[in-house]
PDB file of N, CA and C in Angstrom:
ATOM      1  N   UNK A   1       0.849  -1.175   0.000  1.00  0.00           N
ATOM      2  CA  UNK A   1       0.000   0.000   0.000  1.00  0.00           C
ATOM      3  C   UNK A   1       0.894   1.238   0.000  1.00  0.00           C
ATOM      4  N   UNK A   2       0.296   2.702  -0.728  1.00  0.00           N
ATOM      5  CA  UNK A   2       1.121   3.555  -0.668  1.00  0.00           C
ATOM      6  C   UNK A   2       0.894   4.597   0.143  1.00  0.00           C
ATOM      7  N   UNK A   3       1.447   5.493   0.350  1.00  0.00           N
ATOM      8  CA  UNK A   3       0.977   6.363   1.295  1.00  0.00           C
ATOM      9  C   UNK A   3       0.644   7.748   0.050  1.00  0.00           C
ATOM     10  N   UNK A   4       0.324   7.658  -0.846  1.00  0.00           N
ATOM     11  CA  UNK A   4       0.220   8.438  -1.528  1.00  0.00           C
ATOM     12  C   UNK A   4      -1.376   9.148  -1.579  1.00  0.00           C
ATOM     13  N   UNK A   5      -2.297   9.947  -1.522  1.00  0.00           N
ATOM     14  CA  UNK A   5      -3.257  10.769  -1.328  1.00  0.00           C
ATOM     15  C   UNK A   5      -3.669   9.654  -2.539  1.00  0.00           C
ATOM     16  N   UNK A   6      -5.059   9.513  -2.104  1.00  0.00           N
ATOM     17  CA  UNK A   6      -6.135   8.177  -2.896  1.00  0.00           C
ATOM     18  C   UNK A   6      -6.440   9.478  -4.390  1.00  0.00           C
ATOM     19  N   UNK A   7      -6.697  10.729  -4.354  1.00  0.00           N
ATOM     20  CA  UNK A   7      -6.562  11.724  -5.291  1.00  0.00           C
ATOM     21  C   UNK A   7      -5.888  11.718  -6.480  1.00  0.00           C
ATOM     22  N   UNK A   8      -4.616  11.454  -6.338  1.00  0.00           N
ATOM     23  CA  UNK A   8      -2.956  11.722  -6.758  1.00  0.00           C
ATOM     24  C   UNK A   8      -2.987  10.549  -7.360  1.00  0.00           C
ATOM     25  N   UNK A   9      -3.815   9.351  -7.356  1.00  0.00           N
ATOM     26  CA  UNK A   9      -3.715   8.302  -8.255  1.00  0.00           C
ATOM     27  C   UNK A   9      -3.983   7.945  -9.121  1.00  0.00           C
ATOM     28  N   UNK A  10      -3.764   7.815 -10.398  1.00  0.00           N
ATOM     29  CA  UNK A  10      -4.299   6.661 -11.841  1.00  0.00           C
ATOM     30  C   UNK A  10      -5.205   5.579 -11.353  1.00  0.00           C
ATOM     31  N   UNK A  11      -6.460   5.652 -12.288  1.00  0.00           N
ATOM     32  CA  UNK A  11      -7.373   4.713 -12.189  1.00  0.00           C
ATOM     33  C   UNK A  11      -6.493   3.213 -12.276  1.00  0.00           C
ATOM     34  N   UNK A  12      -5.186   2.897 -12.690  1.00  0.00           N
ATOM     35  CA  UNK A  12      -4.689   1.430 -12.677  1.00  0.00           C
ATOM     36  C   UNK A  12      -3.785   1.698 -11.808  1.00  0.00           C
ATOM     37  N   UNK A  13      -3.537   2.534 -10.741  1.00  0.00           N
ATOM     38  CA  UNK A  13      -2.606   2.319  -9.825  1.00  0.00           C
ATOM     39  C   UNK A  13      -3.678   2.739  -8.101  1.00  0.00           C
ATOM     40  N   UNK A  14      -4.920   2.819  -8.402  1.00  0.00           N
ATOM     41  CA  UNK A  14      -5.883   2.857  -7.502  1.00  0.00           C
ATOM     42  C   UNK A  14      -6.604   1.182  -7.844  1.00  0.00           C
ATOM     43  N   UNK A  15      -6.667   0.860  -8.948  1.00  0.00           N
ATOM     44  CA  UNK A  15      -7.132  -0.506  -8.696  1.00  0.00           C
ATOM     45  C   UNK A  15      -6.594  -1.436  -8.396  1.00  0.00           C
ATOM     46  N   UNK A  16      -5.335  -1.531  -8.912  1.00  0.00           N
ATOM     47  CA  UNK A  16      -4.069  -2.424  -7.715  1.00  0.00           C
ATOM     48  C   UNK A  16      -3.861  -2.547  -6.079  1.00  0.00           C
ATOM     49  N   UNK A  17      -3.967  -1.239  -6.081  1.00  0.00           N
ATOM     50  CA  UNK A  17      -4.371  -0.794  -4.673  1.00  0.00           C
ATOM     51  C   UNK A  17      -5.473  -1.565  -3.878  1.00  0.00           C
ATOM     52  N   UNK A  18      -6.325  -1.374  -4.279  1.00  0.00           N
ATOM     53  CA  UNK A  18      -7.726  -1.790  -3.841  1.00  0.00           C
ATOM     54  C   UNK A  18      -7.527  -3.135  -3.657  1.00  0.00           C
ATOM     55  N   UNK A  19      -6.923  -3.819  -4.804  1.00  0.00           N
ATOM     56  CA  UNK A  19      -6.622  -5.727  -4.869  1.00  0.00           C
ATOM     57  C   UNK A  19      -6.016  -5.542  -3.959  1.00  0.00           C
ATOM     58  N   UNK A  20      -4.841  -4.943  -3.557  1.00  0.00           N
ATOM     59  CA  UNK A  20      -4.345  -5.478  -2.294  1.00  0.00           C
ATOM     60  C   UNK A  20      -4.841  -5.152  -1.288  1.00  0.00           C
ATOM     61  N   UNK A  21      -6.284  -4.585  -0.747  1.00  0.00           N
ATOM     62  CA  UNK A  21      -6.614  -4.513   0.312  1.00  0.00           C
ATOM     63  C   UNK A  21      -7.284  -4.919   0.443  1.00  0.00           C
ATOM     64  N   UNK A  22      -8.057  -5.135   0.050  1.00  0.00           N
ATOM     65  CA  UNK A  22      -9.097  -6.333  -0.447  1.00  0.00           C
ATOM     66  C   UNK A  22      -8.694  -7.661   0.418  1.00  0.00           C
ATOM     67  N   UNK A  23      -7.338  -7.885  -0.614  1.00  0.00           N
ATOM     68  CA  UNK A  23      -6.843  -9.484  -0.394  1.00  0.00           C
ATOM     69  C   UNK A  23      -6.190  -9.444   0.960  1.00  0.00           C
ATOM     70  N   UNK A  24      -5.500  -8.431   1.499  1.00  0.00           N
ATOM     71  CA  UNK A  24      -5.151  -8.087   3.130  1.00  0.00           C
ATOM     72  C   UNK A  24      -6.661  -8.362   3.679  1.00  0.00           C
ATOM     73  N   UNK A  25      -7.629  -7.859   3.550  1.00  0.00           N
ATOM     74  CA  UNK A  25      -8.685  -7.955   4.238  1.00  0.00           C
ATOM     75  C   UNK A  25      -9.604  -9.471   4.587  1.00  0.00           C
ATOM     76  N   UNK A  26      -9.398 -10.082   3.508  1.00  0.00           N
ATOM     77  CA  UNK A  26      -9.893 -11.126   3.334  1.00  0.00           C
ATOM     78  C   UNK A  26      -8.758 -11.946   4.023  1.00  0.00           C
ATOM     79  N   UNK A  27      -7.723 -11.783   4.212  1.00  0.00           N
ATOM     80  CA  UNK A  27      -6.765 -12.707   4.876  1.00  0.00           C
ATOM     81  C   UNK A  27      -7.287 -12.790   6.070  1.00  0.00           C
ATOM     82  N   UNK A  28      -7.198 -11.780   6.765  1.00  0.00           N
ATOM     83  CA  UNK A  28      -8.220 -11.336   8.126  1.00  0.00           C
ATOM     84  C   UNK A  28      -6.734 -11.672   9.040  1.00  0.00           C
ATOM     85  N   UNK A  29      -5.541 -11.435   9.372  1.00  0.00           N
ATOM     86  CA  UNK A  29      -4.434 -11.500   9.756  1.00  0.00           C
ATOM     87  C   UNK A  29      -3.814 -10.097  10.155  1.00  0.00           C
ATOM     88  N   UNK A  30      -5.009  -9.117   9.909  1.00  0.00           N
ATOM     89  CA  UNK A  30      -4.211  -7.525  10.528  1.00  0.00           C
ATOM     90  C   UNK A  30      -5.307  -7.299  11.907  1.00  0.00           C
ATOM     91  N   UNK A  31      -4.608  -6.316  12.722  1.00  0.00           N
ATOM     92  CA  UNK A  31      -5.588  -5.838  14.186  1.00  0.00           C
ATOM     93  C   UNK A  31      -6.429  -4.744  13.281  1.00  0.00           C
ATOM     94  N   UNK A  32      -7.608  -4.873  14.439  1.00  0.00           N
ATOM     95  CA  UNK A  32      -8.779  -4.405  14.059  1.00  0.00           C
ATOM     96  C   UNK A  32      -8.594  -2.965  13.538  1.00  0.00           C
ATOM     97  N   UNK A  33      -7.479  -1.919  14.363  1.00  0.00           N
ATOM     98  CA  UNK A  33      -7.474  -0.640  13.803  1.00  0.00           C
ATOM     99  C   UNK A  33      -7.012  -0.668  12.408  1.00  0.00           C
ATOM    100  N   UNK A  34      -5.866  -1.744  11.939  1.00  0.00           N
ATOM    101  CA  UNK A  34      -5.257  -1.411  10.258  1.00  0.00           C
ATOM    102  C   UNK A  34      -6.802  -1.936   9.861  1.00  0.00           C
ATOM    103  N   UNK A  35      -7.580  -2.992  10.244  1.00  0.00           N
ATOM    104  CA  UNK A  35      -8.885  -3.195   9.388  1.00  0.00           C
ATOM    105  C   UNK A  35      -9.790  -1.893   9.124  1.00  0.00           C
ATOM    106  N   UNK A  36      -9.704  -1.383   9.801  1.00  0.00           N
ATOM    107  CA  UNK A  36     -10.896  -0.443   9.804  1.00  0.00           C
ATOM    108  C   UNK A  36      -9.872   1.137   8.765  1.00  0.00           C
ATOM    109  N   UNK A  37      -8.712   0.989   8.957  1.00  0.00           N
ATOM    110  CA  UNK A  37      -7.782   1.740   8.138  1.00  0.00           C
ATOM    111  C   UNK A  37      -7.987   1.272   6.827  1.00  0.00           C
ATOM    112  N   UNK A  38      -7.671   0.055   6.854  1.00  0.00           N
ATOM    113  CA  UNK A  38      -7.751  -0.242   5.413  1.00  0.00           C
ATOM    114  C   UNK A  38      -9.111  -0.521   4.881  1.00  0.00           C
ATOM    115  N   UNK A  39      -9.843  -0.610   5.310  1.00  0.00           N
ATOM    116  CA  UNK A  39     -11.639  -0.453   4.819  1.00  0.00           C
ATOM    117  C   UNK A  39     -11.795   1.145   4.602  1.00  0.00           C
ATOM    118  N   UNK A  40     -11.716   1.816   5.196  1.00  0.00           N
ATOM    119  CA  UNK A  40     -11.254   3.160   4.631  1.00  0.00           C
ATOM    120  C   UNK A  40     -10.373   3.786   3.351  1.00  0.00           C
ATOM    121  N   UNK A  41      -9.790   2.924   3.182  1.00  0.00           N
ATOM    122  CA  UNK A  41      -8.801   3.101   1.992  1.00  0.00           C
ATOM    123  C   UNK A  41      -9.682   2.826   0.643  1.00  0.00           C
ATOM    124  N   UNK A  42      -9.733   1.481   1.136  1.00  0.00           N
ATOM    125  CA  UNK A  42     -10.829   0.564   0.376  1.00  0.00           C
ATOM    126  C   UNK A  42     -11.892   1.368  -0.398  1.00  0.00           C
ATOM    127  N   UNK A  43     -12.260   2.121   1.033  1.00  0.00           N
ATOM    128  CA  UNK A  43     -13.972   2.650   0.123  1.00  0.00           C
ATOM    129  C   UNK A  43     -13.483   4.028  -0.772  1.00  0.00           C
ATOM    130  N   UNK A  44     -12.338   4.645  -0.657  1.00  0.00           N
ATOM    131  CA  UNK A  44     -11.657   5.764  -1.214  1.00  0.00           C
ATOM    132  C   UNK A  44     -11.388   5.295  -2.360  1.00  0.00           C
ATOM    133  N   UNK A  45     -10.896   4.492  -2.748  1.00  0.00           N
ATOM    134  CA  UNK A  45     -10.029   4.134  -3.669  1.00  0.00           C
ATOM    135  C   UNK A  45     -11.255   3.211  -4.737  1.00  0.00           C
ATOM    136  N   UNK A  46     -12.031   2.764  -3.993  1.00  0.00           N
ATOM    137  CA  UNK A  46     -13.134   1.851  -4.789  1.00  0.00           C
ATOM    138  C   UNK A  46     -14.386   3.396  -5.460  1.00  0.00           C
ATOM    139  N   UNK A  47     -14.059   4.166  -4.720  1.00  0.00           N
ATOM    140  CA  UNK A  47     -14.977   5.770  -4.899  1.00  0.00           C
ATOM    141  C   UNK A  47     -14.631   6.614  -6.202  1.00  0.00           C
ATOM    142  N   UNK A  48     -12.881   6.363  -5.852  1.00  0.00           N
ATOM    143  CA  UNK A  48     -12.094   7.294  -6.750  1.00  0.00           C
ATOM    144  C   UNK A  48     -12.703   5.933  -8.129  1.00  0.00           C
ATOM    145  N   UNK A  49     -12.348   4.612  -8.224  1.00  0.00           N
ATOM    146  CA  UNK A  49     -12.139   4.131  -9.573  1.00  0.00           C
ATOM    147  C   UNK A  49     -13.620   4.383 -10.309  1.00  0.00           C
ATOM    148  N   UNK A  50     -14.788   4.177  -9.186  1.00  0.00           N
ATOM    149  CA  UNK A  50     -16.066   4.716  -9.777  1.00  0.00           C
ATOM    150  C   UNK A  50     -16.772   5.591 -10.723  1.00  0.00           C
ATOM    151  N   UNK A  51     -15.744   6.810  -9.882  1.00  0.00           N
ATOM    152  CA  UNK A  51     -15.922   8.520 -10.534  1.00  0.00           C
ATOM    153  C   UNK A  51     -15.181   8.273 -12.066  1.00  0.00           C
ATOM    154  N   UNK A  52     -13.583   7.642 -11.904  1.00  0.00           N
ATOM    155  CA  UNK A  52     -13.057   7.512 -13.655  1.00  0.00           C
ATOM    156  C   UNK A  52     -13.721   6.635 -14.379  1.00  0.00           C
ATOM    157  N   UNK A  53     -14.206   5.472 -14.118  1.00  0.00           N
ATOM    158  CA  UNK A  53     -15.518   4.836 -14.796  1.00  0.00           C
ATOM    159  C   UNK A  53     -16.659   5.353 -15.441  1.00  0.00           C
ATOM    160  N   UNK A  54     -16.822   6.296 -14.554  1.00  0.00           N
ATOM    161  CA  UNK A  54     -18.371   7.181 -15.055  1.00  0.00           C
ATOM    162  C   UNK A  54     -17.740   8.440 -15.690  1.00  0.00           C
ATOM    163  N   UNK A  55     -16.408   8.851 -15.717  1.00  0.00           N
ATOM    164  CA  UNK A  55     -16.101   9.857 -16.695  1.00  0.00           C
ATOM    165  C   UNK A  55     -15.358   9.577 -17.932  1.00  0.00           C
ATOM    166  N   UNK A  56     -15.044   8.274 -17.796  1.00  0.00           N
ATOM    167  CA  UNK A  56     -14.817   7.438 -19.189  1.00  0.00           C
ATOM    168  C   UNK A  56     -15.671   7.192 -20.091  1.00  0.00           C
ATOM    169  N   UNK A  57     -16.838   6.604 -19.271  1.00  0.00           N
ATOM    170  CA  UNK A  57     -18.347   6.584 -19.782  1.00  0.00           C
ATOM    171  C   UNK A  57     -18.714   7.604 -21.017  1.00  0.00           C
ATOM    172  N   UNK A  58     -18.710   8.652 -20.098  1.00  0.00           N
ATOM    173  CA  UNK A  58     -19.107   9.832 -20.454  1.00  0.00           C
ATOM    174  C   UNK A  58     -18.238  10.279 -21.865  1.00  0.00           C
ATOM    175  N   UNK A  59     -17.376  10.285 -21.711  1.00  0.00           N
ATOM    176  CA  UNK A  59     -16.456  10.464 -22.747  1.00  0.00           C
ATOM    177  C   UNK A  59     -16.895   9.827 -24.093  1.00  0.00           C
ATOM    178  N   UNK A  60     -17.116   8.673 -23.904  1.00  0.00           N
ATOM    179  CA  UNK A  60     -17.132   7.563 -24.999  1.00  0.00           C
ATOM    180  C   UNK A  60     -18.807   8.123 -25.203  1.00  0.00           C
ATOM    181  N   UNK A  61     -19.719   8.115 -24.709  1.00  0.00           N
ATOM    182  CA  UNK A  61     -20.961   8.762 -24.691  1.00  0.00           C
ATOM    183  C   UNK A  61     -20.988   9.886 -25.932  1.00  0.00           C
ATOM    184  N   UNK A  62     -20.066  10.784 -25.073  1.00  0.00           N
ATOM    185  CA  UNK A  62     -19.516  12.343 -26.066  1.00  0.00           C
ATOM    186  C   UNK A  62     -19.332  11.899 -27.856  1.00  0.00           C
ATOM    187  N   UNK A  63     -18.454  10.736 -27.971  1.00  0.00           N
ATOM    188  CA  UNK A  63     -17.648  10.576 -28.747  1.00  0.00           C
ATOM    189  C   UNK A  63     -18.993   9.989 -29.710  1.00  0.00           C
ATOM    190  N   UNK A  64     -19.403   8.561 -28.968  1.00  0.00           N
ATOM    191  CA  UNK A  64     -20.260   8.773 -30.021  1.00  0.00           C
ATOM    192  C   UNK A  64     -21.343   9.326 -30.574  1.00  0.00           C
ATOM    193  N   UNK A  65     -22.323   9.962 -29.592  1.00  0.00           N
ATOM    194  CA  UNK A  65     -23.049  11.761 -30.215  1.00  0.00           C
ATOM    195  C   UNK A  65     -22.272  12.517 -31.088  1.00  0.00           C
ATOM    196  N   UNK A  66     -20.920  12.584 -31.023  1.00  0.00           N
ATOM    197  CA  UNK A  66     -20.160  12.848 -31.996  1.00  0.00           C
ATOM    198  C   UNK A  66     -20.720  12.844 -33.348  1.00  0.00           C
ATOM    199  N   UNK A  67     -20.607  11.346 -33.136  1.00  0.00           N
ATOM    200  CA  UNK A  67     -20.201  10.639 -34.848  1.00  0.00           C
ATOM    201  C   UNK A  67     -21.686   9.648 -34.807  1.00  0.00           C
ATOM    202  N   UNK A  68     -23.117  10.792 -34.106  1.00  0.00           N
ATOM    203  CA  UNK A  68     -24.206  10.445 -34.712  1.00  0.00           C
ATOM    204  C   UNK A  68     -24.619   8.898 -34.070  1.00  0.00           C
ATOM    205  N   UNK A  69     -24.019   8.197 -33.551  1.00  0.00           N
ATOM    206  CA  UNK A  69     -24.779   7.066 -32.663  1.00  0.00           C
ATOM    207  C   UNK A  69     -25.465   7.376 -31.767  1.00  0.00           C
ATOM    208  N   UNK A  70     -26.448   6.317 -31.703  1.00  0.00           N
ATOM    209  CA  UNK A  70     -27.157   6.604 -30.135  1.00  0.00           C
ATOM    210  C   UNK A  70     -26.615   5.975 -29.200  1.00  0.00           C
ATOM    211  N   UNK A  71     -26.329   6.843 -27.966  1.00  0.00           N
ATOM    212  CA  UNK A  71     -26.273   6.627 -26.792  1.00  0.00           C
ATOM    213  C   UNK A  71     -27.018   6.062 -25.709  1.00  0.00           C
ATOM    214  N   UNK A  72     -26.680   4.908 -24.941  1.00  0.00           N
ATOM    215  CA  UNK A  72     -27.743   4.539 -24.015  1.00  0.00           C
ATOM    216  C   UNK A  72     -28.450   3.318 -24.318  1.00  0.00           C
ATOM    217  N   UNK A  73     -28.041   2.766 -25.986  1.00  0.00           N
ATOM    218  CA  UNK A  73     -29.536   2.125 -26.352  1.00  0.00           C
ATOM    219  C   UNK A  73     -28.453   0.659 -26.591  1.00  0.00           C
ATOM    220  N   UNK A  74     -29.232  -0.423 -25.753  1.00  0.00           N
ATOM    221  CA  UNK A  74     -28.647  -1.945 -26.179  1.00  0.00           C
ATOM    222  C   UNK A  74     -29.738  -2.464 -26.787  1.00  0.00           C
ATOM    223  N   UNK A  75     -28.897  -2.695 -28.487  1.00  0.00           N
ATOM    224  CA  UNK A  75     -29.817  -3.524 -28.991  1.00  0.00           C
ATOM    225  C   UNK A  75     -30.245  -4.623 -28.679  1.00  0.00           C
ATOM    226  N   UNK A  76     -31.589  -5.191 -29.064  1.00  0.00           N
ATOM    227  CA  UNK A  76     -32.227  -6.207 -28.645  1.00  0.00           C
ATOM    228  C   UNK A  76     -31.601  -7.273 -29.574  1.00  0.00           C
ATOM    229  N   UNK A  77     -31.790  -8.619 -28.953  1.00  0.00           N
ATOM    230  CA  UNK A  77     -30.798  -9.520 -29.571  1.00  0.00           C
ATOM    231  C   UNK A  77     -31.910  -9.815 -30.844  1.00  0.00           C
ATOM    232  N   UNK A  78     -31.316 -10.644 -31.978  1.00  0.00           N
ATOM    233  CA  UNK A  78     -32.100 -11.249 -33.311  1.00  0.00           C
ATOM    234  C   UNK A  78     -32.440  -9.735 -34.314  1.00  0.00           C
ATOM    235  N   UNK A  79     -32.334  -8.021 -33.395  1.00  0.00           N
ATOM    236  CA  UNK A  79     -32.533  -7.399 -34.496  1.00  0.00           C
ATOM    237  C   UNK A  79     -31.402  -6.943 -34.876  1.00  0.00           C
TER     238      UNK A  79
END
């Protein structure tokens, strides 16, 4: 884990992150205060990858309104 501000991170160096706390967590081998530290981290870092998800989204959204596709719409299967 880094000590680096959950902010200051790349969506692939916040999701690495997260795997390893995750997998620390699930070990269940730390005292209760790093648990509750690192569940904190956890929900930061699982918050932060959310927000670049939904502004990636968005992007690709942009892009294709762009270039005249519709947005939003999953075709139905057989049409």
């Amino acid at each position: 884990m880094t000590d680096k501000p959950v902010t200051d991170l790349s969506f692939e160096e916040a999701m690495a992150e997260l795997e390893k706390v995750v997998t620390q967590l699930e070990r269940g081998d730390v005292a209760l205060e790093q648990s509750i530290s690192l569940y904190e981290r956890g929900a930061a870092l699982k918050a932060l990858c959310a927000g670049k998800l939904k502004e990636a989204e968005e992007k690709v959204d942009l892009i294709r309104v762009s270039e005249g596709k519709a947005v939003g719409v999953t075709p139905v299967e057989g049409m």
